[in-house]
N, C-alpha and C. Protein backbone atom coordinates (compact mmCIF):
# COMPACT_ATOMS: atom_id res chain seq x y z
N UNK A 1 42.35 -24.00 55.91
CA UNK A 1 43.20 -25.14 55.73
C UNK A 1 42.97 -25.78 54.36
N UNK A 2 41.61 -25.71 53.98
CA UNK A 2 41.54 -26.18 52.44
C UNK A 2 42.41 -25.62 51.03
N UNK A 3 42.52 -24.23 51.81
CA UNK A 3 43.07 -23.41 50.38
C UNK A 3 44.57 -23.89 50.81
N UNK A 4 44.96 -24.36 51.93
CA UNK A 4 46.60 -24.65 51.79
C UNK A 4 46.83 -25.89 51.18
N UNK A 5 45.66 -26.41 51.17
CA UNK A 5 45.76 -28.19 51.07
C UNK A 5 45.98 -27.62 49.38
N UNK A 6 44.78 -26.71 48.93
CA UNK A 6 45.21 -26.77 47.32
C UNK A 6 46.36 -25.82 46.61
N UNK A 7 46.63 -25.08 47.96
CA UNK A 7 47.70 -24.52 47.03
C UNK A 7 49.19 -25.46 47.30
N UNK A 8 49.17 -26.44 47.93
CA UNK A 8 49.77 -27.53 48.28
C UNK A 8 49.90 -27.91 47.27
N UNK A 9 48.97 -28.57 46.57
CA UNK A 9 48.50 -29.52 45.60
C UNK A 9 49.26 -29.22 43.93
N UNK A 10 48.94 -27.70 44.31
CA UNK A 10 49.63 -26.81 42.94
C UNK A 10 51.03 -27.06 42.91
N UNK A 11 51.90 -26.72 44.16
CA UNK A 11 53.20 -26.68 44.62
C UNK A 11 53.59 -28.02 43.72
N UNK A 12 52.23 -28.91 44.01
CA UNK A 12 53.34 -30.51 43.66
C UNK A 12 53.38 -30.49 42.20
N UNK A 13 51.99 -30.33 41.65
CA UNK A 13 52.28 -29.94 40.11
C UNK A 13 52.99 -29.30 39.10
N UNK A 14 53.32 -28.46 39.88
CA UNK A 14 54.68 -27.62 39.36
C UNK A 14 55.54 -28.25 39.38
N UNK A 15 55.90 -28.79 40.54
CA UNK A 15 57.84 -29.67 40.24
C UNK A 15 57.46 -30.83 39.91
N UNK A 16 56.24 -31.13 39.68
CA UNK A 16 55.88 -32.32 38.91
C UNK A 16 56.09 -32.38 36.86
N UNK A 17 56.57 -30.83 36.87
CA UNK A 17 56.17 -30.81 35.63
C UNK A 17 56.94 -30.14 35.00
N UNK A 18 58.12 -29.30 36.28
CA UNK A 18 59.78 -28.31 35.66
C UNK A 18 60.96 -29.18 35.95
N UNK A 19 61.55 -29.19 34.93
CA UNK A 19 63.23 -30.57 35.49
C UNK A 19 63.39 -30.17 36.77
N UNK A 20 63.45 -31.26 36.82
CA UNK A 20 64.03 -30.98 38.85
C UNK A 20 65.03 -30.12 39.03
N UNK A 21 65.17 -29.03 40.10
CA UNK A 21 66.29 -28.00 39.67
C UNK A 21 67.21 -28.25 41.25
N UNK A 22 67.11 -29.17 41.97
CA UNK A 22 67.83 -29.76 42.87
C UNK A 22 67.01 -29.33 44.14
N UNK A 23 67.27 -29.38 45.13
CA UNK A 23 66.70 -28.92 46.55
C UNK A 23 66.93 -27.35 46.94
N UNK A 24 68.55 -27.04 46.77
CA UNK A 24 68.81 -25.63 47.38
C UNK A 24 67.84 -25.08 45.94
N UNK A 25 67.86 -25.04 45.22
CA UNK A 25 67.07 -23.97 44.17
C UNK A 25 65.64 -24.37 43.94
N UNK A 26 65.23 -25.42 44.63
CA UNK A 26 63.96 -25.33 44.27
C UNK A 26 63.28 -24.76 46.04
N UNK A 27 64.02 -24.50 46.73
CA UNK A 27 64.13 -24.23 47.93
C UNK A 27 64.40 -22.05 47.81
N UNK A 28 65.11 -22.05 47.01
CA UNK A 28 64.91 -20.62 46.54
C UNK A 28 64.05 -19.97 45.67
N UNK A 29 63.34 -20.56 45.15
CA UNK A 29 62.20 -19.97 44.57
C UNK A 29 60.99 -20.48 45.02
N UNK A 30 61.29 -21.50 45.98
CA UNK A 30 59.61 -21.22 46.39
C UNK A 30 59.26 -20.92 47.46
N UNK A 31 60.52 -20.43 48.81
CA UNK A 31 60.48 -20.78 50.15
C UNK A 31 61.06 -19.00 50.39
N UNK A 32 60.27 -18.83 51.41
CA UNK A 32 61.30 -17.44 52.33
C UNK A 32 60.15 -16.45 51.50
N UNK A 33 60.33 -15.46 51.95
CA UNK A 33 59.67 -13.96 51.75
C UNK A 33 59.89 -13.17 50.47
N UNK A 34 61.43 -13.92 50.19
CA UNK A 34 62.22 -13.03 48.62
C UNK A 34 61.99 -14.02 47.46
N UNK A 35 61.71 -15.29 47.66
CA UNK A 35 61.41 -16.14 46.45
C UNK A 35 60.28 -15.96 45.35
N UNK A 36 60.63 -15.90 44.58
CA UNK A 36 59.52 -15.41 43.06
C UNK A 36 58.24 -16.16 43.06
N UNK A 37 58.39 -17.21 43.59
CA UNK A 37 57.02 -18.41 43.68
C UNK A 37 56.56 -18.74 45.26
N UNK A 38 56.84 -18.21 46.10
CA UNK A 38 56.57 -18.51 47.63
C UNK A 38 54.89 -17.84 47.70
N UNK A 39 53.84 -17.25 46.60
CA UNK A 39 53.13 -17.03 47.37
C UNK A 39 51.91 -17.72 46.35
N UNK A 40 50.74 -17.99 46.65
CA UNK A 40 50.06 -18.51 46.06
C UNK A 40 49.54 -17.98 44.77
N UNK A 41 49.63 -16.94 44.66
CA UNK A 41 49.00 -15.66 43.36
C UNK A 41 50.34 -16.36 42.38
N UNK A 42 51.79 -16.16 42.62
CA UNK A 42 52.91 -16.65 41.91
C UNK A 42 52.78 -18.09 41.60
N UNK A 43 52.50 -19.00 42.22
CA UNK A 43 52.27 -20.51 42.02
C UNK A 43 51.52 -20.71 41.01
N UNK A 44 49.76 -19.73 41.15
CA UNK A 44 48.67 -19.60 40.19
C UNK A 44 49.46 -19.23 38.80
N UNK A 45 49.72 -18.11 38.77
CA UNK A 45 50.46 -17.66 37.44
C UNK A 45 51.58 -18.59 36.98
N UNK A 46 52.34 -19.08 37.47
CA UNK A 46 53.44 -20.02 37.53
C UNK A 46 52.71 -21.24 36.75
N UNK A 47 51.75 -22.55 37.37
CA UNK A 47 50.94 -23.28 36.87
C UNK A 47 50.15 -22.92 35.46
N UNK A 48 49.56 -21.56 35.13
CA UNK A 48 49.33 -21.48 34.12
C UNK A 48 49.99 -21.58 33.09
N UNK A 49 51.38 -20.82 33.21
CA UNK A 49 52.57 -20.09 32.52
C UNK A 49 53.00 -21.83 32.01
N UNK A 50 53.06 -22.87 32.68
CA UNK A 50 53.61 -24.34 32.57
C UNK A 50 52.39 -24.79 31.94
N UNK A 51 50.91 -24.33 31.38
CA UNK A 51 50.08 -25.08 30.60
C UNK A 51 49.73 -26.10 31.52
N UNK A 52 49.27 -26.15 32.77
CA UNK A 52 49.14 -27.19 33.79
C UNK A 52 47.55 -27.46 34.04
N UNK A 53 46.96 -25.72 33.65
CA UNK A 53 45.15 -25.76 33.61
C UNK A 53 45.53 -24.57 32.59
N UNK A 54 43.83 -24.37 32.66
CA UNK A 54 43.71 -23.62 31.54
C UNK A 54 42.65 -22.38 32.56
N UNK A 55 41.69 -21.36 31.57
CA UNK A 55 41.85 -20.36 32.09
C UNK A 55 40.55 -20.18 33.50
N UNK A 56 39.86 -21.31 33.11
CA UNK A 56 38.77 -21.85 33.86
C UNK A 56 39.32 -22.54 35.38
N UNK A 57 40.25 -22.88 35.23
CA UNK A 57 40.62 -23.32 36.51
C UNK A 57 41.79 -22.11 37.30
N UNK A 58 42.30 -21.63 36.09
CA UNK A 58 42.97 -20.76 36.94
C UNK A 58 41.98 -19.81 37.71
N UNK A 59 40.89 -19.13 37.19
CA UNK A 59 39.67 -18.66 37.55
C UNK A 59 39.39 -18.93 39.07
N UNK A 60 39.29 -20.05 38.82
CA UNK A 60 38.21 -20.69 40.04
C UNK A 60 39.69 -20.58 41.59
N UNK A 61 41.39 -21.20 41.35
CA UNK A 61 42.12 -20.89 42.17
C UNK A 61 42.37 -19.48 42.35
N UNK A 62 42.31 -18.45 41.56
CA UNK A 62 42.22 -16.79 41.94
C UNK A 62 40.87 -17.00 43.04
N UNK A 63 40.00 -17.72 42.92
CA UNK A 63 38.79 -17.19 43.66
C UNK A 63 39.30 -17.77 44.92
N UNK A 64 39.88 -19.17 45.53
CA UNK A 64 40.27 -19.54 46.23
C UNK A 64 40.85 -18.52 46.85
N UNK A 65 41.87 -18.39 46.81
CA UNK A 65 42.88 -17.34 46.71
C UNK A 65 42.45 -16.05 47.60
N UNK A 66 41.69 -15.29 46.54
CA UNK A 66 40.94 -14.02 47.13
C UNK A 66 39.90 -14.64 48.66
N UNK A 67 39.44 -15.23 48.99
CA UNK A 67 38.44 -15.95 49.75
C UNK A 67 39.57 -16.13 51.23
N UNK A 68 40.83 -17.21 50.63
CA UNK A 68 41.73 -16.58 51.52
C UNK A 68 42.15 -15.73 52.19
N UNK A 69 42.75 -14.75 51.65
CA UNK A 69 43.00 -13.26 51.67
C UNK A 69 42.19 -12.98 52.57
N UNK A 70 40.78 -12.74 52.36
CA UNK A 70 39.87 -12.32 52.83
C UNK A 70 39.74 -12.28 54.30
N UNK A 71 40.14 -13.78 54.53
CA UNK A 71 40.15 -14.26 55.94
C UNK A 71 41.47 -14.05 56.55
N UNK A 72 42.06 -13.87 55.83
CA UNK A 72 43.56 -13.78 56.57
C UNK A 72 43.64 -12.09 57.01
N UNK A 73 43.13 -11.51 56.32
CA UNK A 73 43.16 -10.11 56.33
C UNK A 73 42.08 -9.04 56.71
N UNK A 74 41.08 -9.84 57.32
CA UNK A 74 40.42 -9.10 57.88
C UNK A 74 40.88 -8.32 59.29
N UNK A 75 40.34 -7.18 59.65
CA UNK A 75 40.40 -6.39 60.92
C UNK A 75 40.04 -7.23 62.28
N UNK A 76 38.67 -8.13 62.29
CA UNK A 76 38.14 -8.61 63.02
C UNK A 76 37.99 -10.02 62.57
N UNK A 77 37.68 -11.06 63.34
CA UNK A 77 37.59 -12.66 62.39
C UNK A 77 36.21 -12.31 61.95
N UNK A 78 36.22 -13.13 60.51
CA UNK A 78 34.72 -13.51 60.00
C UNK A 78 35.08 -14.78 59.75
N UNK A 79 33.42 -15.25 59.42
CA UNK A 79 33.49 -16.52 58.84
C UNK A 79 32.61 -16.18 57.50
N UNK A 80 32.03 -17.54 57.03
CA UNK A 80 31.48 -17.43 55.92
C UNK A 80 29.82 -16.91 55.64
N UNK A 81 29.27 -16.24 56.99
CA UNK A 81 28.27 -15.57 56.70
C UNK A 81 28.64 -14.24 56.26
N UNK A 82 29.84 -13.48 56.35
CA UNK A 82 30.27 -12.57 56.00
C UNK A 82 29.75 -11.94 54.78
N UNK A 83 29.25 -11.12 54.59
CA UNK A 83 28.67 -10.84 53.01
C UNK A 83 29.59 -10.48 52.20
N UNK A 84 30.86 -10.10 52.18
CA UNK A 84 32.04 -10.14 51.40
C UNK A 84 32.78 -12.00 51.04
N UNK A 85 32.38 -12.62 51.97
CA UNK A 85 32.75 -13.98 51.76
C UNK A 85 31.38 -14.72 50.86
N UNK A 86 30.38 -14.18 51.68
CA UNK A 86 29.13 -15.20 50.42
C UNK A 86 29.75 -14.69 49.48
N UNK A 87 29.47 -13.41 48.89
CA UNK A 87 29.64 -12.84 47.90
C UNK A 87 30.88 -12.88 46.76
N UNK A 88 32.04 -13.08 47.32
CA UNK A 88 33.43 -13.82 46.70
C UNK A 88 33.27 -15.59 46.61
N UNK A 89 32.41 -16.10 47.34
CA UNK A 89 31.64 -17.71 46.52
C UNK A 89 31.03 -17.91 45.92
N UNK A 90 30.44 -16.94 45.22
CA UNK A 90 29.10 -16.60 44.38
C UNK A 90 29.82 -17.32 43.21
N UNK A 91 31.09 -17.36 42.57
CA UNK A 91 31.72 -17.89 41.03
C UNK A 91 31.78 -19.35 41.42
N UNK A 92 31.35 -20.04 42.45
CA UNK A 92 31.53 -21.36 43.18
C UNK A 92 29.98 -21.88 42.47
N UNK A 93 29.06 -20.90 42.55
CA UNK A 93 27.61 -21.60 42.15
C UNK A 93 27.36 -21.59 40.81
N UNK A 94 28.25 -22.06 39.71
CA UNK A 94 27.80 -22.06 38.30
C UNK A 94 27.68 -22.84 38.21
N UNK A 95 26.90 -23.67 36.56
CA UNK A 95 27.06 -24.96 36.33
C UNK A 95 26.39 -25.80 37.01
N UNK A 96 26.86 -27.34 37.49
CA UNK A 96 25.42 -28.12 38.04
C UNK A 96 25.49 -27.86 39.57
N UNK A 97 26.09 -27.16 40.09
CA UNK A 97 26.33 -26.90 41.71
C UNK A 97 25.38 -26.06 41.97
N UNK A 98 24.74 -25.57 40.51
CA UNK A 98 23.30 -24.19 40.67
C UNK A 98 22.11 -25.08 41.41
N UNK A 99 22.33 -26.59 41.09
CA UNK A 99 21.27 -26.93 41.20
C UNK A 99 20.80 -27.33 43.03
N UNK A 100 22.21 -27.27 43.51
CA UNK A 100 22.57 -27.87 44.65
C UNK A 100 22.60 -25.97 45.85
N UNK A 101 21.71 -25.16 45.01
CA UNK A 101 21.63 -23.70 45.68
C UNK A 101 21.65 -23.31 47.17
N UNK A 102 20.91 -24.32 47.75
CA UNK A 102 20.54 -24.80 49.24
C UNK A 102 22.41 -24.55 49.97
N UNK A 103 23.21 -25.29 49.41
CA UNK A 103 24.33 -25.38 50.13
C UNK A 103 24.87 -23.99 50.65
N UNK A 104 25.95 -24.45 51.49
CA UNK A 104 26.39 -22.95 52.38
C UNK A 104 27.99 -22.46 51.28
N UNK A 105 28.12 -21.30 51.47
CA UNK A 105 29.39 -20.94 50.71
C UNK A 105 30.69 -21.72 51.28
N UNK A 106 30.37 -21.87 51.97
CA UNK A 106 31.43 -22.77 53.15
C UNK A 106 31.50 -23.98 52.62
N UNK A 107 30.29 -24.71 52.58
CA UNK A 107 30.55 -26.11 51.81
C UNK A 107 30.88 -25.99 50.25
N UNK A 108 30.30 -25.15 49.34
CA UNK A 108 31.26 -24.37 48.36
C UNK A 108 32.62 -24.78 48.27
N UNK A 109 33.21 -23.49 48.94
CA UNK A 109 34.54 -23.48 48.77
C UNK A 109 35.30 -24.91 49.42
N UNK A 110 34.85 -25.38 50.29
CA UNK A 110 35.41 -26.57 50.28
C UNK A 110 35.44 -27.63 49.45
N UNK A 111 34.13 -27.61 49.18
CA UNK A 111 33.83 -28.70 47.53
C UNK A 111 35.25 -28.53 46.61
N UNK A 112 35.12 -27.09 46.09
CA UNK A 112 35.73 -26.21 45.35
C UNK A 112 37.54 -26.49 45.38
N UNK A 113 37.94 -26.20 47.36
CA UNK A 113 39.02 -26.74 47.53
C UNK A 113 39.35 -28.46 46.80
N UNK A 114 38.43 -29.09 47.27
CA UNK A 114 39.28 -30.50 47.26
C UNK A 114 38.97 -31.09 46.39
N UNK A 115 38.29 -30.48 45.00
CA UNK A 115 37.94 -30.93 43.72
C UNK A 115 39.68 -30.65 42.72
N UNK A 116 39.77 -29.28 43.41
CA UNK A 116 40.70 -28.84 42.75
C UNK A 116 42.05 -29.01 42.86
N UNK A 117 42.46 -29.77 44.12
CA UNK A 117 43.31 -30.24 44.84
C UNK A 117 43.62 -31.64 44.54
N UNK A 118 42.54 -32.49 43.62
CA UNK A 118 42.26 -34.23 43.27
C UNK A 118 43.03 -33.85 42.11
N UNK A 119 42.08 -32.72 41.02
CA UNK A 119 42.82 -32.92 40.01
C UNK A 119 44.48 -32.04 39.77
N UNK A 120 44.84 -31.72 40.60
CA UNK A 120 46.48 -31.13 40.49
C UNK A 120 46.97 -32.38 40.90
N UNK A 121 46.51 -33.39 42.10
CA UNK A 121 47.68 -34.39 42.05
C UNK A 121 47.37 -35.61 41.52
N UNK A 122 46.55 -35.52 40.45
CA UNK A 122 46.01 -36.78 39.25
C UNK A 122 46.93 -36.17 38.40
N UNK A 123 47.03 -34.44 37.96
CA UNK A 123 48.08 -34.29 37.27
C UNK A 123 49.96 -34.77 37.06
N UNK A 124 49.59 -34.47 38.61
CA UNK A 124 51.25 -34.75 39.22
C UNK A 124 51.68 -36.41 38.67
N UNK A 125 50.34 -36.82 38.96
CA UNK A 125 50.43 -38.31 38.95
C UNK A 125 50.74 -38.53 37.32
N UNK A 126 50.00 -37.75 36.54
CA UNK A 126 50.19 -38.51 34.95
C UNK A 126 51.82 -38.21 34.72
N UNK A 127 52.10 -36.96 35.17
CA UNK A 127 53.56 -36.76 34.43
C UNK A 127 54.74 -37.72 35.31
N UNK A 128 54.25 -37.95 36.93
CA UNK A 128 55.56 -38.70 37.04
C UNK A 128 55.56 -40.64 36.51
N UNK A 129 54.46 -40.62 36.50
CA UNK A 129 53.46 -41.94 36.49
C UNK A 129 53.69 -43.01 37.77
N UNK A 130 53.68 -41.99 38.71
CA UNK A 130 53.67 -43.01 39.93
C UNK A 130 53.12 -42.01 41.03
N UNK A 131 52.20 -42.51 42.07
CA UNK A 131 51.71 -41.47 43.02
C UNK A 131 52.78 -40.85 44.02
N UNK A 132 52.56 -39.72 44.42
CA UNK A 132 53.55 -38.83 44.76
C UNK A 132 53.06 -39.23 46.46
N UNK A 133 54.01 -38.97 47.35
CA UNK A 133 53.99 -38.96 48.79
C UNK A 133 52.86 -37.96 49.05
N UNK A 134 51.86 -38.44 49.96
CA UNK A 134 50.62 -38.13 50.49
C UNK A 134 50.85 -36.88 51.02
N UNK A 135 50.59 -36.03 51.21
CA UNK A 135 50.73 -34.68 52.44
C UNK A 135 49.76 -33.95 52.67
N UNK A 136 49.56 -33.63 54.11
CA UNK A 136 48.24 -33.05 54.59
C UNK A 136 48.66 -31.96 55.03
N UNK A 137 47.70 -30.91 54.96
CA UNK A 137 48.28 -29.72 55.63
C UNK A 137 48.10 -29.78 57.33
């Protein structure tokens, strides 16, 4: 639910930041199975392509992303003792979060989620300059 909350978050930054292209068309490219931007990998590339982050954050939402996947697509459920899941949170422990090693990949990627999710709709927020309607997944 975290990675929807941030790929949520992305969604808003984007039409926070392309002329509004009305409802039915912004409804065709991001909605249904055939739309060019309906999946989160397209949103990622999309957000970059608009100069929205740079290559460090796109980074860190690919990792989201893949971590997803992961879980969505497994054979059997895992969770985050999974050694393919520690191991795809491992780019979560750089920097001063090294210092905080103790934590679980789980609290990780959640950190990870809703750090990254503050600053897409602080973004949203600078370009419209007014806070955007709340939404939870």
């Amino acid at each position: 639910m975290a990675g929807a909350f941030t790929e949520r978050s992305l969604w808003l930054a984007i039409n926070c930041t392309i002329p509004d292209p009305g409802e039915l068309v912004r409804k065709q490219w991001f909605e249904g199975p055939l739309a060019p931007f309906s999946t989160f990998a397209a949103k990622i590339t999309l957000g970059r392509a608009l100069n929205i982050y740079g290559s460090e954050m796109e980074g860190r939402l690919n990792t989201i992303k893949r971590i997803r996947n992961q879980f969505a697509h497994a054979p059997r459920p895992i969770d985050f003792s999974h050694p393919s899941i520690e191991e795809a949170c491992e780019p979560f422990f750089v920097g001063e979060i090294e210092k905080y090693r103790p934590i679980s990949g789980r609290s990780a990627y959640l950190a990870a989620c809703m750090a990254l999710a503050e600053m897409l709709q602080d973004y949203s927020f600078q370009q419209r300059n007014e806070r955007p309607e709340p939404f939870y997944p």
